[in-house]
N, C-alpha and C. Protein backbone atom coordinates (compact mmCIF):
# COMPACT_ATOMS: atom_id res chain seq x y z
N UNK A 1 0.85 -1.16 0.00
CA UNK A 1 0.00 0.00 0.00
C UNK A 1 0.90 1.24 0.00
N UNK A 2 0.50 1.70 -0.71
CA UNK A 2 1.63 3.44 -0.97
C UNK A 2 0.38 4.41 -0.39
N UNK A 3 1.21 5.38 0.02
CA UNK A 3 0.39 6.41 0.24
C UNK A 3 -1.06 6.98 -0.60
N UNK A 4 -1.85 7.48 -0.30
CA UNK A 4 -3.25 7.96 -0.87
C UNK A 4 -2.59 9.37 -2.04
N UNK A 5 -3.46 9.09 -2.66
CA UNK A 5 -2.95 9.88 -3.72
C UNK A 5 -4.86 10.96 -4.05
N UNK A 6 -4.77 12.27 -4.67
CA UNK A 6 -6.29 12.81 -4.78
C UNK A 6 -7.01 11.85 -6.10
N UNK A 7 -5.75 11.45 -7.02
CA UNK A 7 -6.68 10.63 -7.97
C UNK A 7 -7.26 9.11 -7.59
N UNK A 8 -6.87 8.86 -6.64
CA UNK A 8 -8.24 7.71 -5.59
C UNK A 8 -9.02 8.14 -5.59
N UNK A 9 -9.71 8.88 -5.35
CA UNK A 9 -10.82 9.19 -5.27
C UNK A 9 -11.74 9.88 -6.24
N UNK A 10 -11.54 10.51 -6.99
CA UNK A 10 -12.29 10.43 -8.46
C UNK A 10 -13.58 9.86 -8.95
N UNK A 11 -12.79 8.52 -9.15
CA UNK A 11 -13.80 7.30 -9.42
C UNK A 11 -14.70 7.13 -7.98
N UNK A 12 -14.59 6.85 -7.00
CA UNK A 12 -15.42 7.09 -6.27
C UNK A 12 -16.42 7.92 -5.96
N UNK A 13 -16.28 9.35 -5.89
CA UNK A 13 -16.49 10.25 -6.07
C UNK A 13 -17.81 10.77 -7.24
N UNK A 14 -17.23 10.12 -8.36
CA UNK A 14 -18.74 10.05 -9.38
C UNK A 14 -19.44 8.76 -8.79
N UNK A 15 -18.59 7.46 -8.84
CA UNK A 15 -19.95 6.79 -8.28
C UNK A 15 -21.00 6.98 -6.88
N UNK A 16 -20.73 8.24 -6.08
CA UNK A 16 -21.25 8.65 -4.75
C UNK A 16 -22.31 8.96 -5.44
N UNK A 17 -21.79 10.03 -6.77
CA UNK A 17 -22.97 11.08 -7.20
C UNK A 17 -23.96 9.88 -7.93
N UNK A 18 -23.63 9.31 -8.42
CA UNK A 18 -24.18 8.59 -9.50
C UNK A 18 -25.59 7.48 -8.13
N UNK A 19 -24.85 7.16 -6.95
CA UNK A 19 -25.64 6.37 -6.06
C UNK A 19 -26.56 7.47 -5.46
N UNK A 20 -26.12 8.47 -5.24
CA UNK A 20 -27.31 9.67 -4.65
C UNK A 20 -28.44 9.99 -5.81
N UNK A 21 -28.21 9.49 -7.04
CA UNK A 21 -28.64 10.37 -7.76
C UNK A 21 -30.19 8.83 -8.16
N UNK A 22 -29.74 7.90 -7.73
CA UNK A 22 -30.03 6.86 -7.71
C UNK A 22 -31.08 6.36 -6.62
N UNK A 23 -30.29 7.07 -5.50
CA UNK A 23 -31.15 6.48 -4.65
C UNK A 23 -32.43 7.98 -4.13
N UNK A 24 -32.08 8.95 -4.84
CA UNK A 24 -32.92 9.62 -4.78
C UNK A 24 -34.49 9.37 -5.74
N UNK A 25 -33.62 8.92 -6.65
CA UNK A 25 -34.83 8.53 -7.77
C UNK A 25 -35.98 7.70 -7.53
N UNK A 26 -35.42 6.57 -6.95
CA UNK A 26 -36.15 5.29 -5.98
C UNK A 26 -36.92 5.50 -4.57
N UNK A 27 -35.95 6.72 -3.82
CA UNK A 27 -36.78 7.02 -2.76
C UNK A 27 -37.93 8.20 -3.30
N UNK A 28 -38.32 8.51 -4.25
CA UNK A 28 -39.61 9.16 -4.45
C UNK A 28 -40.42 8.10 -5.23
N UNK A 29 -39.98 6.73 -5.68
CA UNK A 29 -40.99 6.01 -6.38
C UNK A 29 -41.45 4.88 -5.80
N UNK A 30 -40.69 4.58 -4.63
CA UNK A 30 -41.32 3.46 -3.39
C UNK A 30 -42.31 3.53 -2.81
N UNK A 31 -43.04 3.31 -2.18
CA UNK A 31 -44.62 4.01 -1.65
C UNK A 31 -44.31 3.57 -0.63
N UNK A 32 -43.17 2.60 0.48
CA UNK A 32 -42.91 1.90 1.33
C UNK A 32 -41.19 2.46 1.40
N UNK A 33 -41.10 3.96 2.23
CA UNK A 33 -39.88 4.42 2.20
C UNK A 33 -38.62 3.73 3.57
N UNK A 34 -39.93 3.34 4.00
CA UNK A 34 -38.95 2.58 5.54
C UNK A 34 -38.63 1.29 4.85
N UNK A 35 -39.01 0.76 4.32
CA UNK A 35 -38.30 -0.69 4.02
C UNK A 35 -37.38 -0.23 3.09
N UNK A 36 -37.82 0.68 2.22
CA UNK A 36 -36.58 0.99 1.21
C UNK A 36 -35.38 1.87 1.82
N UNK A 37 -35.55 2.30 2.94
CA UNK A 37 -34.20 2.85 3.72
C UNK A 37 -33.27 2.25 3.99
N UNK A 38 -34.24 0.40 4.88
CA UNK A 38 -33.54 -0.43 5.75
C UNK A 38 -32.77 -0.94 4.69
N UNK A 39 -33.71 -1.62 3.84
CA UNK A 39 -33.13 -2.29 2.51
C UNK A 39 -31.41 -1.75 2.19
N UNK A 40 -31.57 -0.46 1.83
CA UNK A 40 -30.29 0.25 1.52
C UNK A 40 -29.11 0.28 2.46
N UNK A 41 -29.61 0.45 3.93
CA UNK A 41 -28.83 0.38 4.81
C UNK A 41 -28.06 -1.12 5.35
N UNK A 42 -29.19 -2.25 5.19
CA UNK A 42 -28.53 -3.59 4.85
C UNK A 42 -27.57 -4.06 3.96
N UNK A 43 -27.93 -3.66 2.80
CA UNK A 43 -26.78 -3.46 1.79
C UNK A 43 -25.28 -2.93 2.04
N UNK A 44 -25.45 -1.77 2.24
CA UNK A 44 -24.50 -1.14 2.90
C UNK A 44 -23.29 -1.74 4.08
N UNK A 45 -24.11 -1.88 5.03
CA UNK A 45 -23.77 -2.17 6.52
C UNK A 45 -22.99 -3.60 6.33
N UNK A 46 -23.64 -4.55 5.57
CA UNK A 46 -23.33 -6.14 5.12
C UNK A 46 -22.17 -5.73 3.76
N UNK A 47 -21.94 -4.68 3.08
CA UNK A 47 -20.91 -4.57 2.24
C UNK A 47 -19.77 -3.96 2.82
N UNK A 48 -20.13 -3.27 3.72
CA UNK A 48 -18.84 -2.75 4.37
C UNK A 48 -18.47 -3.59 5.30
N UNK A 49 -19.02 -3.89 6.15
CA UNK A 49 -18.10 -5.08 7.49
C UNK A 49 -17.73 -6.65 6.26
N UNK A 50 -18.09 -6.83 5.50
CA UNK A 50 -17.80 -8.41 4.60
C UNK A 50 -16.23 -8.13 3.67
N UNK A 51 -16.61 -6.43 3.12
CA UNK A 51 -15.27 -6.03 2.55
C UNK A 51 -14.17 -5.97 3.47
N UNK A 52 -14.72 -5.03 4.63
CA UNK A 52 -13.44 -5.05 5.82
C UNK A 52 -12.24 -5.96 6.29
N UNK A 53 -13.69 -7.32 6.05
CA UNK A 53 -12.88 -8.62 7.11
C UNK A 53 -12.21 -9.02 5.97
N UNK A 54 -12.28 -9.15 4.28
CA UNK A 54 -11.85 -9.56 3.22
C UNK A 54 -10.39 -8.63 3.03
N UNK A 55 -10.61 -7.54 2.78
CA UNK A 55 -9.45 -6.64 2.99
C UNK A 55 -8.56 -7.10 3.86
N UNK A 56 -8.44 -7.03 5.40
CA UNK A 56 -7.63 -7.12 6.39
C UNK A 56 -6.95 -8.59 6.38
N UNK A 57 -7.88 -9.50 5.56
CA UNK A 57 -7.44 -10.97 5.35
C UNK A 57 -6.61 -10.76 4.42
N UNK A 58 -6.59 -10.38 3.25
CA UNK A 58 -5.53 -10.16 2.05
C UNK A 58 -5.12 -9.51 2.14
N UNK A 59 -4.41 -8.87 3.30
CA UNK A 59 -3.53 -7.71 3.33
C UNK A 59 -2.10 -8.06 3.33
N UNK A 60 -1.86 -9.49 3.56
CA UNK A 60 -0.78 -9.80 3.70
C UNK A 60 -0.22 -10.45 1.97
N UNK A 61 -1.21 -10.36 1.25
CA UNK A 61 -1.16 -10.93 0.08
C UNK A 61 -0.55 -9.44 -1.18
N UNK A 62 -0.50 -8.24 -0.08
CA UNK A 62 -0.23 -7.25 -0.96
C UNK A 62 1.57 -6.43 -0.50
N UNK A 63 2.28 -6.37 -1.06
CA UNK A 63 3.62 -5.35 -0.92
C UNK A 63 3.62 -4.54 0.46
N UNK A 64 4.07 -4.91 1.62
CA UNK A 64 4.48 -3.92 2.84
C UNK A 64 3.65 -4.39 3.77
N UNK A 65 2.56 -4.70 3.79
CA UNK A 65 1.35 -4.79 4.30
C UNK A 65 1.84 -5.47 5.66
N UNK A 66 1.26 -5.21 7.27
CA UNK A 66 1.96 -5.09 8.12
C UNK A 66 0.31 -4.71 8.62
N UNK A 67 0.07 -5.78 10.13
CA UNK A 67 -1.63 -5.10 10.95
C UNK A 67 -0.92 -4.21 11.72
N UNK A 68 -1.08 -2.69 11.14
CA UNK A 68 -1.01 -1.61 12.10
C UNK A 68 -2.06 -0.78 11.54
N UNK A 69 -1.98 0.41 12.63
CA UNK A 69 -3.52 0.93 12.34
C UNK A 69 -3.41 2.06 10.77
N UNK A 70 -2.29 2.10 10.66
CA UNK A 70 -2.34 2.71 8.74
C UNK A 70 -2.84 1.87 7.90
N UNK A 71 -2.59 0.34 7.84
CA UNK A 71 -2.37 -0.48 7.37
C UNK A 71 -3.94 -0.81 6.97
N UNK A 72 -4.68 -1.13 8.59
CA UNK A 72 -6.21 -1.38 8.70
C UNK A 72 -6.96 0.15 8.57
N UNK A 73 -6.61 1.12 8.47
CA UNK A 73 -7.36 2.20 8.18
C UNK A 73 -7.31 2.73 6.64
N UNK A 74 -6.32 2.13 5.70
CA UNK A 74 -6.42 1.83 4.20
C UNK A 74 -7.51 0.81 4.13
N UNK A 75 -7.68 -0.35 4.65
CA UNK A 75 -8.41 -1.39 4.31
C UNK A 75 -9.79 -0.68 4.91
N UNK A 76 -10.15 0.17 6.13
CA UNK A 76 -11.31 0.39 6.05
C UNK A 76 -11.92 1.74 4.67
N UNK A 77 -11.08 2.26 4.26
CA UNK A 77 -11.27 3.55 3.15
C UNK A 77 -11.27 2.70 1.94
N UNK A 78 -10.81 1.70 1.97
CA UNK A 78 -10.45 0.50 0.17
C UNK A 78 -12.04 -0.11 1.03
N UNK A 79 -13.00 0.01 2.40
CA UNK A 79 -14.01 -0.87 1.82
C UNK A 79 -15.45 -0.15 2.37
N UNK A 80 -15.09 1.40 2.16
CA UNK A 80 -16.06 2.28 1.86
C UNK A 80 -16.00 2.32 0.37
N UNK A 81 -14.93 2.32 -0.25
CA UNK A 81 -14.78 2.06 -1.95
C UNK A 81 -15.80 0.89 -2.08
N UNK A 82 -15.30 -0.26 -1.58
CA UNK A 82 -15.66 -1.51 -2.07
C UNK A 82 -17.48 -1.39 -1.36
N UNK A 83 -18.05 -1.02 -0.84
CA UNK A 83 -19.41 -0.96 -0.37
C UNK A 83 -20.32 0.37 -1.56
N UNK A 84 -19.38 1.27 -1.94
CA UNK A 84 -19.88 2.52 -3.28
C UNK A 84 -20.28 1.33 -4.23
N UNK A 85 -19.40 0.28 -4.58
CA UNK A 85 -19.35 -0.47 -5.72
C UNK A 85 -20.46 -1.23 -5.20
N UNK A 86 -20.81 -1.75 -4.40
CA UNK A 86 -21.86 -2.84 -4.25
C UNK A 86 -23.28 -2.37 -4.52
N UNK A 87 -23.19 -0.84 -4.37
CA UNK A 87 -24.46 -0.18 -4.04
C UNK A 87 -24.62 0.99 -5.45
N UNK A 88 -23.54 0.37 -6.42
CA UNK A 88 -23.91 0.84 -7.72
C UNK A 88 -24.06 -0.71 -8.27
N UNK A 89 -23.69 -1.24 -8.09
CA UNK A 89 -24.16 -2.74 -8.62
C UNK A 89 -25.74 -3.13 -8.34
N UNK A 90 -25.50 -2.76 -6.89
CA UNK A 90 -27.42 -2.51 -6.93
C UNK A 90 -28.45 -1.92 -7.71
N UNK A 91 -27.79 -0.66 -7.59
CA UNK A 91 -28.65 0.37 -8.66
C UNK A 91 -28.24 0.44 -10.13
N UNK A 92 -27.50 -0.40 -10.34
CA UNK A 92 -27.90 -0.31 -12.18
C UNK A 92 -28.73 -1.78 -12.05
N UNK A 93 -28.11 -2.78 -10.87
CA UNK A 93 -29.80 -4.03 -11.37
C UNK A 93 -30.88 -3.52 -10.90
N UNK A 94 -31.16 -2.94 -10.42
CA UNK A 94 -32.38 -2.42 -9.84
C UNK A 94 -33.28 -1.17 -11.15
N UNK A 95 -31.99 -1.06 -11.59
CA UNK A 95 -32.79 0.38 -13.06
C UNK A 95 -32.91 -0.68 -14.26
N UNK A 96 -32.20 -1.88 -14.11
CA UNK A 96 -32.24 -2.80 -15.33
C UNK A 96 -33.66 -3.69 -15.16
N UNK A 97 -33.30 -4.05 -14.12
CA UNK A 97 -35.00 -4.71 -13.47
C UNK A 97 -36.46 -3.86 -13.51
N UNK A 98 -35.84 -2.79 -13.43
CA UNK A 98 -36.99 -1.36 -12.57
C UNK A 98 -37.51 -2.25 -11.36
N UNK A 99 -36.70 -2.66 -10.97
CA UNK A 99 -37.48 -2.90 -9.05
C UNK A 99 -36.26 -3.03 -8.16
N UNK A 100 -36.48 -2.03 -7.31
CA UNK A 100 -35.10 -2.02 -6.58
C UNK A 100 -35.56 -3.04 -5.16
N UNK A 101 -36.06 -3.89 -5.27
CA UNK A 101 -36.51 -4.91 -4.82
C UNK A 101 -35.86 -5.87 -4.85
N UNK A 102 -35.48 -6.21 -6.30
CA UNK A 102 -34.79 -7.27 -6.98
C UNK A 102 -34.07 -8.20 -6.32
N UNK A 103 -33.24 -8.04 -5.23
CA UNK A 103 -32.72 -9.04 -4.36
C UNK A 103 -33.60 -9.99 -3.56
N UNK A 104 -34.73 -9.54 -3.59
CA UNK A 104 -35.94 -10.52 -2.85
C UNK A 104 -36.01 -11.82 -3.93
N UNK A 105 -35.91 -11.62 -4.97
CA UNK A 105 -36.23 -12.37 -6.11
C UNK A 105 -34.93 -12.89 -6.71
N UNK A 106 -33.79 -13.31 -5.98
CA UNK A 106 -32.29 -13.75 -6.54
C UNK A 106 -32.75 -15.29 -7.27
N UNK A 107 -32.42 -14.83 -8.43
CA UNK A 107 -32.24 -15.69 -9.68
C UNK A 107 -30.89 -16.38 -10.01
N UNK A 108 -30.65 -17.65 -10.38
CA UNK A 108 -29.15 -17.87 -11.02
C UNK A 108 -28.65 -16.85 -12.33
N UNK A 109 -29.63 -16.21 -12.57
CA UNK A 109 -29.50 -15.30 -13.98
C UNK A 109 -29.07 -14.52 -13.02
N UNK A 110 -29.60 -13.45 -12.23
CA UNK A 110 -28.86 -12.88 -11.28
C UNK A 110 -27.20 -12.90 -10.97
N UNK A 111 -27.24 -14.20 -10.49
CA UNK A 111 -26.13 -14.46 -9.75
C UNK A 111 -25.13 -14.57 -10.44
N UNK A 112 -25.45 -15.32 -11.92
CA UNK A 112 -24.22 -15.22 -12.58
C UNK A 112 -24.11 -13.71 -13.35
N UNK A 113 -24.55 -12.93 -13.71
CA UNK A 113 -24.42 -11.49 -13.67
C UNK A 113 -23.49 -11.02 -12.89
N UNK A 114 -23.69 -10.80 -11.82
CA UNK A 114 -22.96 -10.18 -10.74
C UNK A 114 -21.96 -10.64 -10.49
N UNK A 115 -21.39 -11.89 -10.83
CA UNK A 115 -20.46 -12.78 -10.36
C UNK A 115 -19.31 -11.95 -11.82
N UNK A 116 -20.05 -12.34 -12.89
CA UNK A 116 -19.42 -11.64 -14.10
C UNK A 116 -18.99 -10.62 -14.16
N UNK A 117 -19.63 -9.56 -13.92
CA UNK A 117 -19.33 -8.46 -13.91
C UNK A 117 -18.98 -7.30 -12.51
N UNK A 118 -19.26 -8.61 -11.61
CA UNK A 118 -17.79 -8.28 -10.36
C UNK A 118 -17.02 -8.48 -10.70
N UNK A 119 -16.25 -9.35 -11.38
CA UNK A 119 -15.39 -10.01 -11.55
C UNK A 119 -14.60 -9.17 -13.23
N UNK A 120 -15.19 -8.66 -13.79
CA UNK A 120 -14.75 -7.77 -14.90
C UNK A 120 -14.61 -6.37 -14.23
N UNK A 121 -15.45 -5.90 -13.39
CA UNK A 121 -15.01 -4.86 -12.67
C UNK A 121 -13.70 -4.98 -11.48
N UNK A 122 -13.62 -5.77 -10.71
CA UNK A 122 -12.43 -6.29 -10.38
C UNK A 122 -11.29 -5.73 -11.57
N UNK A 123 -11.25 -7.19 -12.28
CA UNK A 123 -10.24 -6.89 -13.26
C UNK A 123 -9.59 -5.60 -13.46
N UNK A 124 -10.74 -4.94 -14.52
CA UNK A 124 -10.42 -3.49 -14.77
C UNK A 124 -9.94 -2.38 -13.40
N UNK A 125 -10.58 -2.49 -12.12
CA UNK A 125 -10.16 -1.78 -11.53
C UNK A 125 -8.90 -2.12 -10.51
N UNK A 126 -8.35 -3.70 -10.74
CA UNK A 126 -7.01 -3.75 -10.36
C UNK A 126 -6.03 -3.34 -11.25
N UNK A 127 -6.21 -3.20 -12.44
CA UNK A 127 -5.48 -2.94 -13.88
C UNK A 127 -5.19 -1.47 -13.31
N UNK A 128 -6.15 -0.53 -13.44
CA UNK A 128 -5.96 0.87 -12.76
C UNK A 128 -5.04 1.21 -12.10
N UNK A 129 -5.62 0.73 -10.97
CA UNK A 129 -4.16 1.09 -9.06
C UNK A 129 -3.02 0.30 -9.04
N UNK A 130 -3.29 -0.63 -10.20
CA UNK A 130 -1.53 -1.32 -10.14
C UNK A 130 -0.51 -0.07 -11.29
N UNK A 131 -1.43 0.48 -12.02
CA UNK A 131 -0.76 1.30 -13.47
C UNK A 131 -0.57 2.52 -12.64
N UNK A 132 -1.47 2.45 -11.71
CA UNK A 132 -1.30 3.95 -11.03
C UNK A 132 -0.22 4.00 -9.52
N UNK A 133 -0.03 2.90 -9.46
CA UNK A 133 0.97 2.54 -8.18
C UNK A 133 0.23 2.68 -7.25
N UNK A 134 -0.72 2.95 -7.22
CA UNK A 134 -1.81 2.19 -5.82
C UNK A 134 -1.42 1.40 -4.43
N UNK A 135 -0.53 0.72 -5.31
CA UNK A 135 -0.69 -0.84 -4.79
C UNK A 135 0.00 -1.67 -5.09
N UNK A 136 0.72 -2.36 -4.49
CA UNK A 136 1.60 -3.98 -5.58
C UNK A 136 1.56 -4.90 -4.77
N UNK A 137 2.18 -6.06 -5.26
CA UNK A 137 1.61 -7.16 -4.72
C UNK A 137 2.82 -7.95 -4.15
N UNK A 138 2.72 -8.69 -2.96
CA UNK A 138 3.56 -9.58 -2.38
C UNK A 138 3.83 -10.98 -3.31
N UNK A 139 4.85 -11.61 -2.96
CA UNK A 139 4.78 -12.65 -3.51
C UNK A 139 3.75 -13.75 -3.51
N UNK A 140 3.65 -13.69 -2.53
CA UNK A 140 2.65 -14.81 -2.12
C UNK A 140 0.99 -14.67 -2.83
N UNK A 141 0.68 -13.08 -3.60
CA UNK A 141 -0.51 -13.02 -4.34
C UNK A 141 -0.99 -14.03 -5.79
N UNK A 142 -1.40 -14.80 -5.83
CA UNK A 142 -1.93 -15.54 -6.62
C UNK A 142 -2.37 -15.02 -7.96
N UNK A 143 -1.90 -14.86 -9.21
CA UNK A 143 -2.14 -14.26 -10.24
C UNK A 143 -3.12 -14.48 -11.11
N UNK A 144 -3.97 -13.81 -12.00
CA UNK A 144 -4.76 -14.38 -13.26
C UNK A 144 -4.11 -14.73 -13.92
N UNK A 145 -3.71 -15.49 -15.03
CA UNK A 145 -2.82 -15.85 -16.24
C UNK A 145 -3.62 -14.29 -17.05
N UNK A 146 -2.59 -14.13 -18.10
CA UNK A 146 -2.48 -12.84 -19.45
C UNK A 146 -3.51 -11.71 -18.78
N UNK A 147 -4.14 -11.53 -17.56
CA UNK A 147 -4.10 -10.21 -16.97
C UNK A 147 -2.97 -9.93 -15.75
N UNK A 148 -2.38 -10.64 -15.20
CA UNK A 148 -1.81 -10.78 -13.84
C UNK A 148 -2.14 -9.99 -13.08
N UNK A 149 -3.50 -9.60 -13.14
CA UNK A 149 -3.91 -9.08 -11.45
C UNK A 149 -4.01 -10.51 -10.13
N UNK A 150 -4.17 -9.69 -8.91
CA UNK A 150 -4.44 -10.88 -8.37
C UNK A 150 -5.88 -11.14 -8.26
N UNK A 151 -5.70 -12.50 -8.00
CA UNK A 151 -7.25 -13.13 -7.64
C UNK A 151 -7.81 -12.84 -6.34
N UNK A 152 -7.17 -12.67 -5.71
CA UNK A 152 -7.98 -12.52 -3.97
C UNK A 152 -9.02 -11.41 -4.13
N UNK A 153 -8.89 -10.03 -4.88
CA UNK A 153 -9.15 -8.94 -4.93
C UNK A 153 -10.50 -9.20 -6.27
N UNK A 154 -9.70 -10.69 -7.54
CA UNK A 154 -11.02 -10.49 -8.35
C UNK A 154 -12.38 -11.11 -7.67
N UNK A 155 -11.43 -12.40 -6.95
CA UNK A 155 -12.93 -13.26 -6.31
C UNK A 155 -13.65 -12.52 -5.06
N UNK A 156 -12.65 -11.29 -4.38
CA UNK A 156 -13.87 -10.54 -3.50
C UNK A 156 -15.17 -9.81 -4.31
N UNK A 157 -14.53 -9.19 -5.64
CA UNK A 157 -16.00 -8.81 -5.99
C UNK A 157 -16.59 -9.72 -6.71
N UNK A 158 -16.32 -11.07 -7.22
CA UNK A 158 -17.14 -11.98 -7.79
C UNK A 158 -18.30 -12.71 -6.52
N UNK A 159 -17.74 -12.97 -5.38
CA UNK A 159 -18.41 -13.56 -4.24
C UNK A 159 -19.17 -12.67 -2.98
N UNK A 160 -18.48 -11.24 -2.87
CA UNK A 160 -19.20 -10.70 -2.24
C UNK A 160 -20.41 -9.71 -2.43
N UNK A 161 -20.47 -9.74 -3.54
CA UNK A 161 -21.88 -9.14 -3.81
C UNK A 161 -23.31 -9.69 -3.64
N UNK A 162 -22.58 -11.20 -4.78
CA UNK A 162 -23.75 -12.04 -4.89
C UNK A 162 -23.90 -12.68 -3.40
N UNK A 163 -23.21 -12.65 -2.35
CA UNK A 163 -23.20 -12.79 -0.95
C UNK A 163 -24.22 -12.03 -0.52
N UNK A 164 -23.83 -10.56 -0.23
CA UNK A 164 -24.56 -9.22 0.42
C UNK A 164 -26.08 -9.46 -0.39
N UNK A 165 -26.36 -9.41 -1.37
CA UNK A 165 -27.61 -9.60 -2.11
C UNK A 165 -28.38 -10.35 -1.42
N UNK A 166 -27.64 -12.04 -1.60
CA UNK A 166 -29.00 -12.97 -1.01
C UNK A 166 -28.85 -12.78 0.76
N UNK A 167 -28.21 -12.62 1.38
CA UNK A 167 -28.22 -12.29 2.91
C UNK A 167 -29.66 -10.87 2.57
N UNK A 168 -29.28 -10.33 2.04
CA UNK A 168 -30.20 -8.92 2.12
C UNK A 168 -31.53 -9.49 1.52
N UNK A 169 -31.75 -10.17 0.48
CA UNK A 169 -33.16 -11.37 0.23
C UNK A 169 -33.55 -11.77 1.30
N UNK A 170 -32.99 -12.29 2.31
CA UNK A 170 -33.53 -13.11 3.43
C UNK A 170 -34.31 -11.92 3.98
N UNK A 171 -33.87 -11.14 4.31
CA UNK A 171 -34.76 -9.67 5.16
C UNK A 171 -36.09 -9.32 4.31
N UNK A 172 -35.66 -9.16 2.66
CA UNK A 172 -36.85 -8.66 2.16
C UNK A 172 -37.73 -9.81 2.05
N UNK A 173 -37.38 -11.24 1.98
CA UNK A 173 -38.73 -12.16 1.88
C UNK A 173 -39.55 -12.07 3.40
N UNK A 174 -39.20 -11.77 4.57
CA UNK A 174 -39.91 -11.51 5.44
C UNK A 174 -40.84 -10.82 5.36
N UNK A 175 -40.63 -9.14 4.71
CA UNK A 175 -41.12 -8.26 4.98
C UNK A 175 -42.34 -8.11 3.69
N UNK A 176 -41.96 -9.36 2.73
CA UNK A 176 -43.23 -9.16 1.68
C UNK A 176 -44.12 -10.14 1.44
């Protein structure tokens, strides 16, 4: 982990706007704004503590990486990143579906979606912070063949979404 740089945040940064702009849209077309709060806040709450514990686990899989509190206070800011991403993954299935519901109803069509295109978003956004010095990797990181990012980082967003989703299904089949 190298120091924070202002172009980290960028990309984040539009996807904030892009999730406000999102979840504003949805909170005037729900007729049921308390479930659609909790809903959001489940999402959330279950993407950030799942990224956390994932982060702090592969930390040793990355260049320097050392449990001190710089060390774990990158991994909690890399999984306010990683929780923006879960909760734009929401809201483009939720504008693709038109029901921001959609996790009540987890499909294998679903799942392999998200798995895909965690996993292509991964990609592309380890390609980024490695070109940008972000970040490099210890030996011990496990590579893709002809991308050589690592895998720890592609299979967190291939598995933890479609994770946070159906955990967050279980809440909404109660409530409908």
């Amino acid at each position: 982990m190298t120091e924070l740089k202002l172009t980290q945040f960028i990309i984040p940064v539009i996807v904030l706007l892009i999730i406000t702009a999102c979840y504003i849209y949805y909170s005037r077309k729900v007729s049921e704004k308390n479930v659609f709060n909790k809903l959001i806040l489940k999402i959330s709450g279950l993407a950030f503590l799942l990224n956390l514990v994932w982060e702090i686990a592969q930390g040793p899989l990355y260049s320097g990486y050392v449990y001190d509190l710089n060390h774990i206070s990158f991994c909690a800011l890399a999984s306010v990143a990683d929780m923006l991403m879960v909760l734009l993954l929401y809201f483009a299935f939720s504008l693709f579906y038109k029901d921001p519901y959609w996790p009540g109803r987890v499909t294998i069509h679903n799942v392999i979606s998200l798995v895909l295109i965690g996993g292509i978003g991964a990609i592309l956004g380890e390609l980024r912070h490695l070109a940008a010095g972000s970040w490099s990797y210890s030996d011990a990181m496990p590579l893709l063949p002809y991308v050589e990012v690592g895998l720890s980082p592609v299979l967190q967003f291939m598995i933890l979404p479609a994770l946070i989703f159906y955990l967050t299904s279980l809440s909404i089949r109660k409530v409908q």
